[in-house]
PDB file of N, CA and C in Angstrom:
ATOM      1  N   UNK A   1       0.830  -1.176   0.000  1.00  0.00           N
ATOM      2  CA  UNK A   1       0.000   0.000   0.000  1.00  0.00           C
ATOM      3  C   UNK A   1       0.883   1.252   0.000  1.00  0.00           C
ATOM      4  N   UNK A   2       0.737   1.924  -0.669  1.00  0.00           N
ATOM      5  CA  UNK A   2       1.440   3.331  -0.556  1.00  0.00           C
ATOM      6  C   UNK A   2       0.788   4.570   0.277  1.00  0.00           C
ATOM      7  N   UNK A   3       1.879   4.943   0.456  1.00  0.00           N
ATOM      8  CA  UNK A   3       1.441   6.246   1.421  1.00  0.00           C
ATOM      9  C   UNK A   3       0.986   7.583   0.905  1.00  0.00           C
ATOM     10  N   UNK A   4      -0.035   8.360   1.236  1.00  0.00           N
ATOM     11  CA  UNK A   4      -0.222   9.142   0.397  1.00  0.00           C
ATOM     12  C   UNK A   4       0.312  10.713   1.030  1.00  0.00           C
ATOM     13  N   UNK A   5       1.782  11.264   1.021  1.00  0.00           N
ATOM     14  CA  UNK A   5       2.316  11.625   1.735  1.00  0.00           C
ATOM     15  C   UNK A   5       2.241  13.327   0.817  1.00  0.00           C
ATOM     16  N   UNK A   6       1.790  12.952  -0.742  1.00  0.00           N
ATOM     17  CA  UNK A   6       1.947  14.249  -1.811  1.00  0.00           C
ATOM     18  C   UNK A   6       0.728  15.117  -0.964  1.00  0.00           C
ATOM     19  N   UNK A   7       0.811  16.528  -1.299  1.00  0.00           N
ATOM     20  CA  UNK A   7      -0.668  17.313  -1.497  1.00  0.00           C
ATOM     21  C   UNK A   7      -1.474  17.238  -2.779  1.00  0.00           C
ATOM     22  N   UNK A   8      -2.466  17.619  -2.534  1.00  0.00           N
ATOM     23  CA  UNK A   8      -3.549  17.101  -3.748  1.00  0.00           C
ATOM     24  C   UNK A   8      -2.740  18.609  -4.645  1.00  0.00           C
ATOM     25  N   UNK A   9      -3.221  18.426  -6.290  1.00  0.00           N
ATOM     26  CA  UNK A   9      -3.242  19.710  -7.043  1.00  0.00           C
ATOM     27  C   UNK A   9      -3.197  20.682  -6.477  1.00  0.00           C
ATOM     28  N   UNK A  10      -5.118  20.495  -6.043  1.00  0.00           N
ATOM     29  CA  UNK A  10      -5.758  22.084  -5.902  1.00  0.00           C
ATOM     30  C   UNK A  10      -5.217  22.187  -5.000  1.00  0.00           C
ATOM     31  N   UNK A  11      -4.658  21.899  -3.483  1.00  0.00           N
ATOM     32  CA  UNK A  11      -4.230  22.565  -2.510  1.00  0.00           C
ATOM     33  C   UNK A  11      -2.958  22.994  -2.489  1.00  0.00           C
ATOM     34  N   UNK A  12      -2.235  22.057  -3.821  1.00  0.00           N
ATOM     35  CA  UNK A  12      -0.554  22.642  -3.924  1.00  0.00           C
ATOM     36  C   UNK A  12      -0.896  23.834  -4.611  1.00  0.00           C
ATOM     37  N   UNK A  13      -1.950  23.968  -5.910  1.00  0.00           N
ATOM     38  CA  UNK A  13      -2.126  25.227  -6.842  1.00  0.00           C
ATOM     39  C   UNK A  13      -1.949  26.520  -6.122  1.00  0.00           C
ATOM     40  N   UNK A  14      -3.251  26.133  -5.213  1.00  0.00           N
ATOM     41  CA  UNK A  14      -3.840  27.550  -4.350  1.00  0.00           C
ATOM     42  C   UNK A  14      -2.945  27.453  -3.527  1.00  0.00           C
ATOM     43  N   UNK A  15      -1.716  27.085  -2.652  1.00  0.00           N
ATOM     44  CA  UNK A  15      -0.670  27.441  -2.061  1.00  0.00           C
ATOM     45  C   UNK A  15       0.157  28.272  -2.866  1.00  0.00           C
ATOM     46  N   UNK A  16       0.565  27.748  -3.526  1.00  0.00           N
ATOM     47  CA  UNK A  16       1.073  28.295  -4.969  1.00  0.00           C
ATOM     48  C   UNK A  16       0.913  29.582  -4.678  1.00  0.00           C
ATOM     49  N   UNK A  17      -0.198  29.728  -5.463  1.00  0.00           N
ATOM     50  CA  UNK A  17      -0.425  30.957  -5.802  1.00  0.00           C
ATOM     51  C   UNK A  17      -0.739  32.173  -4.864  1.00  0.00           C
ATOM     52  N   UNK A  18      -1.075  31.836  -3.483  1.00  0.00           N
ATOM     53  CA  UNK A  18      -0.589  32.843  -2.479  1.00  0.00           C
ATOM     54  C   UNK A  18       0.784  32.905  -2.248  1.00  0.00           C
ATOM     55  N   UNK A  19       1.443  32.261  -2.383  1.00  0.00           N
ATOM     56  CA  UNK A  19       2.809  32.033  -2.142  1.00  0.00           C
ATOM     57  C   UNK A  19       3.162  33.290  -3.028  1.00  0.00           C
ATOM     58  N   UNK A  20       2.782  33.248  -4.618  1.00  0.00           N
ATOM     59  CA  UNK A  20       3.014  34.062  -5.836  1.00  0.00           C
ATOM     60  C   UNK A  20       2.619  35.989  -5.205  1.00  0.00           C
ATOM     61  N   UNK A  21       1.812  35.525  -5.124  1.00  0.00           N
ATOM     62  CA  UNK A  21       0.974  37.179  -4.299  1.00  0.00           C
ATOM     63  C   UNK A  21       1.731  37.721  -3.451  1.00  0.00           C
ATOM     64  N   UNK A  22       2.510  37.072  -2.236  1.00  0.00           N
ATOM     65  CA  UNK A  22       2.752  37.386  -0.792  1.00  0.00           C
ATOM     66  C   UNK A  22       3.869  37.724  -1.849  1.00  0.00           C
ATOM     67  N   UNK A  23       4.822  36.978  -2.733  1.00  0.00           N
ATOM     68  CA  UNK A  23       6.470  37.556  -3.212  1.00  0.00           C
ATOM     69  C   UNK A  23       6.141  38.596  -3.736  1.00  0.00           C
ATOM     70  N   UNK A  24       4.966  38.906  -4.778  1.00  0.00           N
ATOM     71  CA  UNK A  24       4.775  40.213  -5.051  1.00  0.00           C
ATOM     72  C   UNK A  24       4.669  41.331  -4.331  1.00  0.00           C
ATOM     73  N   UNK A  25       3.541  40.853  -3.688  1.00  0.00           N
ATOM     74  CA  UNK A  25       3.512  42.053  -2.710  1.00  0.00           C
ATOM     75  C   UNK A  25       5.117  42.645  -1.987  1.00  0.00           C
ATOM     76  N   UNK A  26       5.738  41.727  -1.400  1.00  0.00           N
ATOM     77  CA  UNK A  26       6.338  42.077  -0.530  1.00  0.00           C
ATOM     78  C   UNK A  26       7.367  42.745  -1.572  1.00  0.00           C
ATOM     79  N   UNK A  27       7.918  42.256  -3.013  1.00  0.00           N
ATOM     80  CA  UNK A  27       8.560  43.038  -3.932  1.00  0.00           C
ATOM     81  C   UNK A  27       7.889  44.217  -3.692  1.00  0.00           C
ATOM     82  N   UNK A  28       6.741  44.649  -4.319  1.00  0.00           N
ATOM     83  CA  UNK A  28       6.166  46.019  -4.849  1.00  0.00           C
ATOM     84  C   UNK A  28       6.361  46.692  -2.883  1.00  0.00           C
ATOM     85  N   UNK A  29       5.953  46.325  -2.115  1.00  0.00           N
ATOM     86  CA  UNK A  29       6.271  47.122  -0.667  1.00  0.00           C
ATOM     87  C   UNK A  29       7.718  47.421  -0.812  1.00  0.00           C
ATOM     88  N   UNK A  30       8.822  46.698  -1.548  1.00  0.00           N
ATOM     89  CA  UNK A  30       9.924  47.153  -1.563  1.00  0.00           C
ATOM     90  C   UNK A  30       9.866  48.426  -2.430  1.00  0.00           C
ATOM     91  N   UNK A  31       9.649  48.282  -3.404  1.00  0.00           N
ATOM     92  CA  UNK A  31       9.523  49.555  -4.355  1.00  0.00           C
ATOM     93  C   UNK A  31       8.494  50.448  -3.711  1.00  0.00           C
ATOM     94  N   UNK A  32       7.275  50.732  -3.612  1.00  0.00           N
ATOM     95  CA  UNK A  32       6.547  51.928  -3.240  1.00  0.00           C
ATOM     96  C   UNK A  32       7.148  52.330  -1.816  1.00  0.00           C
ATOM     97  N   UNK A  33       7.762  51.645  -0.631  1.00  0.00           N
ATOM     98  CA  UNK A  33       8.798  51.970   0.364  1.00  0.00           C
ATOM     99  C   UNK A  33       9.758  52.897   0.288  1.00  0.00           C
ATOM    100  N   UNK A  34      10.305  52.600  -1.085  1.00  0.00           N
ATOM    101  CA  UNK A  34      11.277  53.261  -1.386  1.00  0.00           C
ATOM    102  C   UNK A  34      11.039  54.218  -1.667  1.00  0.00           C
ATOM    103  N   UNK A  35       9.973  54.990  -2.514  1.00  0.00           N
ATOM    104  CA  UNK A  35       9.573  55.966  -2.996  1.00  0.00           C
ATOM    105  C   UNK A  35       8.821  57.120  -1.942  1.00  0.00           C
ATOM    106  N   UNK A  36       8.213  56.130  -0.897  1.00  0.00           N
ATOM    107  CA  UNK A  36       7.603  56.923   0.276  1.00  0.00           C
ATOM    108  C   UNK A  36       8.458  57.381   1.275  1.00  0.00           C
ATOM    109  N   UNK A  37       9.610  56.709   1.551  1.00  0.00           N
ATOM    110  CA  UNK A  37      10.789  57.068   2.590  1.00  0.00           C
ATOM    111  C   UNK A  37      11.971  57.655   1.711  1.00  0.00           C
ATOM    112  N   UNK A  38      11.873  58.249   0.820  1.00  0.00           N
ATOM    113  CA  UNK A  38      12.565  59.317   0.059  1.00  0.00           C
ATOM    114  C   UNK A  38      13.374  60.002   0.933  1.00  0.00           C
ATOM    115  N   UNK A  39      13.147  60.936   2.057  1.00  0.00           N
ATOM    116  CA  UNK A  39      13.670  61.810   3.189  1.00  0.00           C
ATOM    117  C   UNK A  39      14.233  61.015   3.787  1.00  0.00           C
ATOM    118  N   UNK A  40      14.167  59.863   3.651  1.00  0.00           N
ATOM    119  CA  UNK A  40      15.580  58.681   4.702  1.00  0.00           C
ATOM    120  C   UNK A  40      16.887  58.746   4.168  1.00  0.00           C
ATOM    121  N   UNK A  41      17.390  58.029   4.709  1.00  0.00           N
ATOM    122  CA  UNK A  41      18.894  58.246   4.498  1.00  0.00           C
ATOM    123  C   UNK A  41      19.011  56.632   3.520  1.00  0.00           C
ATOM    124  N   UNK A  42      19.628  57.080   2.652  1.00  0.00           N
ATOM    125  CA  UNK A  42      19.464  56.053   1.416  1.00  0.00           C
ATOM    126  C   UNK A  42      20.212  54.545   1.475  1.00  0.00           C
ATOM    127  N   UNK A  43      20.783  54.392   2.891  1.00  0.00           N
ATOM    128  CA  UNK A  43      21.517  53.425   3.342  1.00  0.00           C
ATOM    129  C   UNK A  43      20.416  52.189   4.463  1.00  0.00           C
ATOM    130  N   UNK A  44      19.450  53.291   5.131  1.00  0.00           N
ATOM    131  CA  UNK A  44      18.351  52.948   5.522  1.00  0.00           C
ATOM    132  C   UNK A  44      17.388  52.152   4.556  1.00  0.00           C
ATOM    133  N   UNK A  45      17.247  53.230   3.256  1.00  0.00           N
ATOM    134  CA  UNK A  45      16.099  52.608   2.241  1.00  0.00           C
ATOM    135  C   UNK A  45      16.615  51.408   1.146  1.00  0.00           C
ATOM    136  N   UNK A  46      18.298  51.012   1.022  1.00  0.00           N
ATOM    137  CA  UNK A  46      18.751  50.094   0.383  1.00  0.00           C
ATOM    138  C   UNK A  46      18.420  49.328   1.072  1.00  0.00           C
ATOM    139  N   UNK A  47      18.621  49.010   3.066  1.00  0.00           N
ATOM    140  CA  UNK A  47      18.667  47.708   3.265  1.00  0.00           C
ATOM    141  C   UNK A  47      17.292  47.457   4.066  1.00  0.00           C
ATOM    142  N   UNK A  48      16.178  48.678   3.294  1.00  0.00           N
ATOM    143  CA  UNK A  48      15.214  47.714   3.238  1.00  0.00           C
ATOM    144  C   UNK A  48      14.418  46.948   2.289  1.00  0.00           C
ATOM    145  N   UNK A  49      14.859  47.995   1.008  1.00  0.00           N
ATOM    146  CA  UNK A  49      14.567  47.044  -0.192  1.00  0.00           C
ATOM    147  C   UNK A  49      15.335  45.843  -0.234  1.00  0.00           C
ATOM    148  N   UNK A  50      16.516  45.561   0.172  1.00  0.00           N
ATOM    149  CA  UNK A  50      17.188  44.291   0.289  1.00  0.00           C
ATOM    150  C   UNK A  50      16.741  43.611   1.166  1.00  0.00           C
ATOM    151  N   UNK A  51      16.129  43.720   2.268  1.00  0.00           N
ATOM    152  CA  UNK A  51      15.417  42.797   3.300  1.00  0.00           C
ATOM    153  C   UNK A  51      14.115  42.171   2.377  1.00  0.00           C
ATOM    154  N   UNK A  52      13.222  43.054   2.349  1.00  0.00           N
ATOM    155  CA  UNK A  52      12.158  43.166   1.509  1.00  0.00           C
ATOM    156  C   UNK A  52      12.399  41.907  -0.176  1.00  0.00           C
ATOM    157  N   UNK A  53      13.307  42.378  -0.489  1.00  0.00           N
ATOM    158  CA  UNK A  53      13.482  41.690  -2.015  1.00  0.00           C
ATOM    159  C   UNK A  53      13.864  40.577  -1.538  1.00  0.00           C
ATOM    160  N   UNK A  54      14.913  40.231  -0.555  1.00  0.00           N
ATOM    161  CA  UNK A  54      15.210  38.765  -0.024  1.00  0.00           C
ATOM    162  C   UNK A  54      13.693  37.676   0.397  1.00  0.00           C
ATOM    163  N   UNK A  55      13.177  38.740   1.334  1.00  0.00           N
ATOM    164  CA  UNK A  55      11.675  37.837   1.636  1.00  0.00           C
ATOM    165  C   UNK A  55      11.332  37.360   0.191  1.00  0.00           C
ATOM    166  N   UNK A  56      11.125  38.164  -0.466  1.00  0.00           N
ATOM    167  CA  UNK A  56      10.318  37.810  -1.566  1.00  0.00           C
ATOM    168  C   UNK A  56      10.520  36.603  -2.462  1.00  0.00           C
ATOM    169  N   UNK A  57      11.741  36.573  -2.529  1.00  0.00           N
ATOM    170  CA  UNK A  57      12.861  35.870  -3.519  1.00  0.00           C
ATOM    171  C   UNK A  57      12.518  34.428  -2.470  1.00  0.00           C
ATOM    172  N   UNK A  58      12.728  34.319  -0.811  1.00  0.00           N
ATOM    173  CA  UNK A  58      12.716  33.197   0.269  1.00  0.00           C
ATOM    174  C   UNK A  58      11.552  32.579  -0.638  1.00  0.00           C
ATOM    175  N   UNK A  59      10.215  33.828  -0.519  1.00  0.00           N
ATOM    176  CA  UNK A  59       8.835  32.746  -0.503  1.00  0.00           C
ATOM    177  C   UNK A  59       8.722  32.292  -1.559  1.00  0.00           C
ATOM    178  N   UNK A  60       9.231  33.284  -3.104  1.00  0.00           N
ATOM    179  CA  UNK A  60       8.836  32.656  -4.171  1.00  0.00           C
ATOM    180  C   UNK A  60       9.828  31.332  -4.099  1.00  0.00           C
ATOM    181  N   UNK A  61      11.070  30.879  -3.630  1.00  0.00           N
ATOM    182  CA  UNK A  61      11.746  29.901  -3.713  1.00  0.00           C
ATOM    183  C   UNK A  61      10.863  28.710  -3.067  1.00  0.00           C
ATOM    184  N   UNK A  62       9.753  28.948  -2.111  1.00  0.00           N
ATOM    185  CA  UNK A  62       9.451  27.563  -1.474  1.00  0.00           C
ATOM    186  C   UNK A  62       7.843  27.030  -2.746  1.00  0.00           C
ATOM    187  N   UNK A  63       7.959  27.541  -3.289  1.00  0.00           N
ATOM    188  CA  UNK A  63       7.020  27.811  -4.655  1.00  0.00           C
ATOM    189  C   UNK A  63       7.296  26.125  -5.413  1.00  0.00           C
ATOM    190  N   UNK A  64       6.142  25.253  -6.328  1.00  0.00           N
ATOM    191  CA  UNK A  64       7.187  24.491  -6.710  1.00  0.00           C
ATOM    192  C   UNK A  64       7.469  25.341  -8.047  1.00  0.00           C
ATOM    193  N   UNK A  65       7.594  25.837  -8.752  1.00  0.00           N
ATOM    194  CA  UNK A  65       8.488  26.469  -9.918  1.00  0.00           C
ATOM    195  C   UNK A  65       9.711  27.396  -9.607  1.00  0.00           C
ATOM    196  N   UNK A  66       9.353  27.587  -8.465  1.00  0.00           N
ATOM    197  CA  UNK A  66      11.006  27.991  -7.548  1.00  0.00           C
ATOM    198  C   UNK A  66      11.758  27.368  -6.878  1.00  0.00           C
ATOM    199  N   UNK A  67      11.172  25.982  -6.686  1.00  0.00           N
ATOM    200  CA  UNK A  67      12.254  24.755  -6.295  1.00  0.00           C
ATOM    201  C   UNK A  67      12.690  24.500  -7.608  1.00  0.00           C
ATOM    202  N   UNK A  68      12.136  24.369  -8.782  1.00  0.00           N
ATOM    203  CA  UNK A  68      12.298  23.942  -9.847  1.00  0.00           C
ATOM    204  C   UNK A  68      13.279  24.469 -10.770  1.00  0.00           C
ATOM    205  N   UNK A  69      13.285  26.124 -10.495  1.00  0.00           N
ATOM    206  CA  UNK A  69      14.436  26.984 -10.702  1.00  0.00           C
ATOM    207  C   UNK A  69      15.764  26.896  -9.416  1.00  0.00           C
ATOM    208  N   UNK A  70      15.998  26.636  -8.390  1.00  0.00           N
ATOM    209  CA  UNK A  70      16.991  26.465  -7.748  1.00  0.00           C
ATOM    210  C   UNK A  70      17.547  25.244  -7.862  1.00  0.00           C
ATOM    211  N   UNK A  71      16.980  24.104  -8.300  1.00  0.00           N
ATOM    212  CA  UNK A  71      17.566  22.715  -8.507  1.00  0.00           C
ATOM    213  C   UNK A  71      17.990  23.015 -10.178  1.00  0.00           C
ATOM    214  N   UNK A  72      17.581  24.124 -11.089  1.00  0.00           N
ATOM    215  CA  UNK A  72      18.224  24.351 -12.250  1.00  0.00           C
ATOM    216  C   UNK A  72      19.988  24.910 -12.086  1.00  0.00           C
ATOM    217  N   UNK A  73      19.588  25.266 -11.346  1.00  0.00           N
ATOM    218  CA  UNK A  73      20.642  26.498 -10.974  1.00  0.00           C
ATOM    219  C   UNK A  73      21.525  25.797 -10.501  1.00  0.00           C
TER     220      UNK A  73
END
């Protein structure tokens, strides 16, 4: 008997695809951040677009087409 240890489609899809949303978002919060904290000191607003772009890059990686691109890589 085998174990049924996979997730179904639809629940990997729709993970998926919040997964897809949350990297966006948290990209575009990097960019409109940047544009709203203008009067910061630009060492402040690099390493938060770099915090910010890292999240993004983390979640889209646990994605499967972003496992799929890091096992390319």
């Amino acid at each position: 008997m085998k174990a049924n240890n996979a997730e179904t489609p639809d629940s990997s899809n729709a993970a998926d695809t919040f997964k897809w949303v949350a990297a966006f978002v948290l990209a575009a919060a990097a960019v409109v951040g940047n544009y709203l904290y203008g009067e910061m000191s630009v060492v402040v607003r690099a390493a938060g677009v770099v915090v910010l772009i890292a999240a993004a890059l983390g979640v889209a990686a646990t994605t499967t087409k972003g496992k799929a691109a890091i096992s390319f890589a």
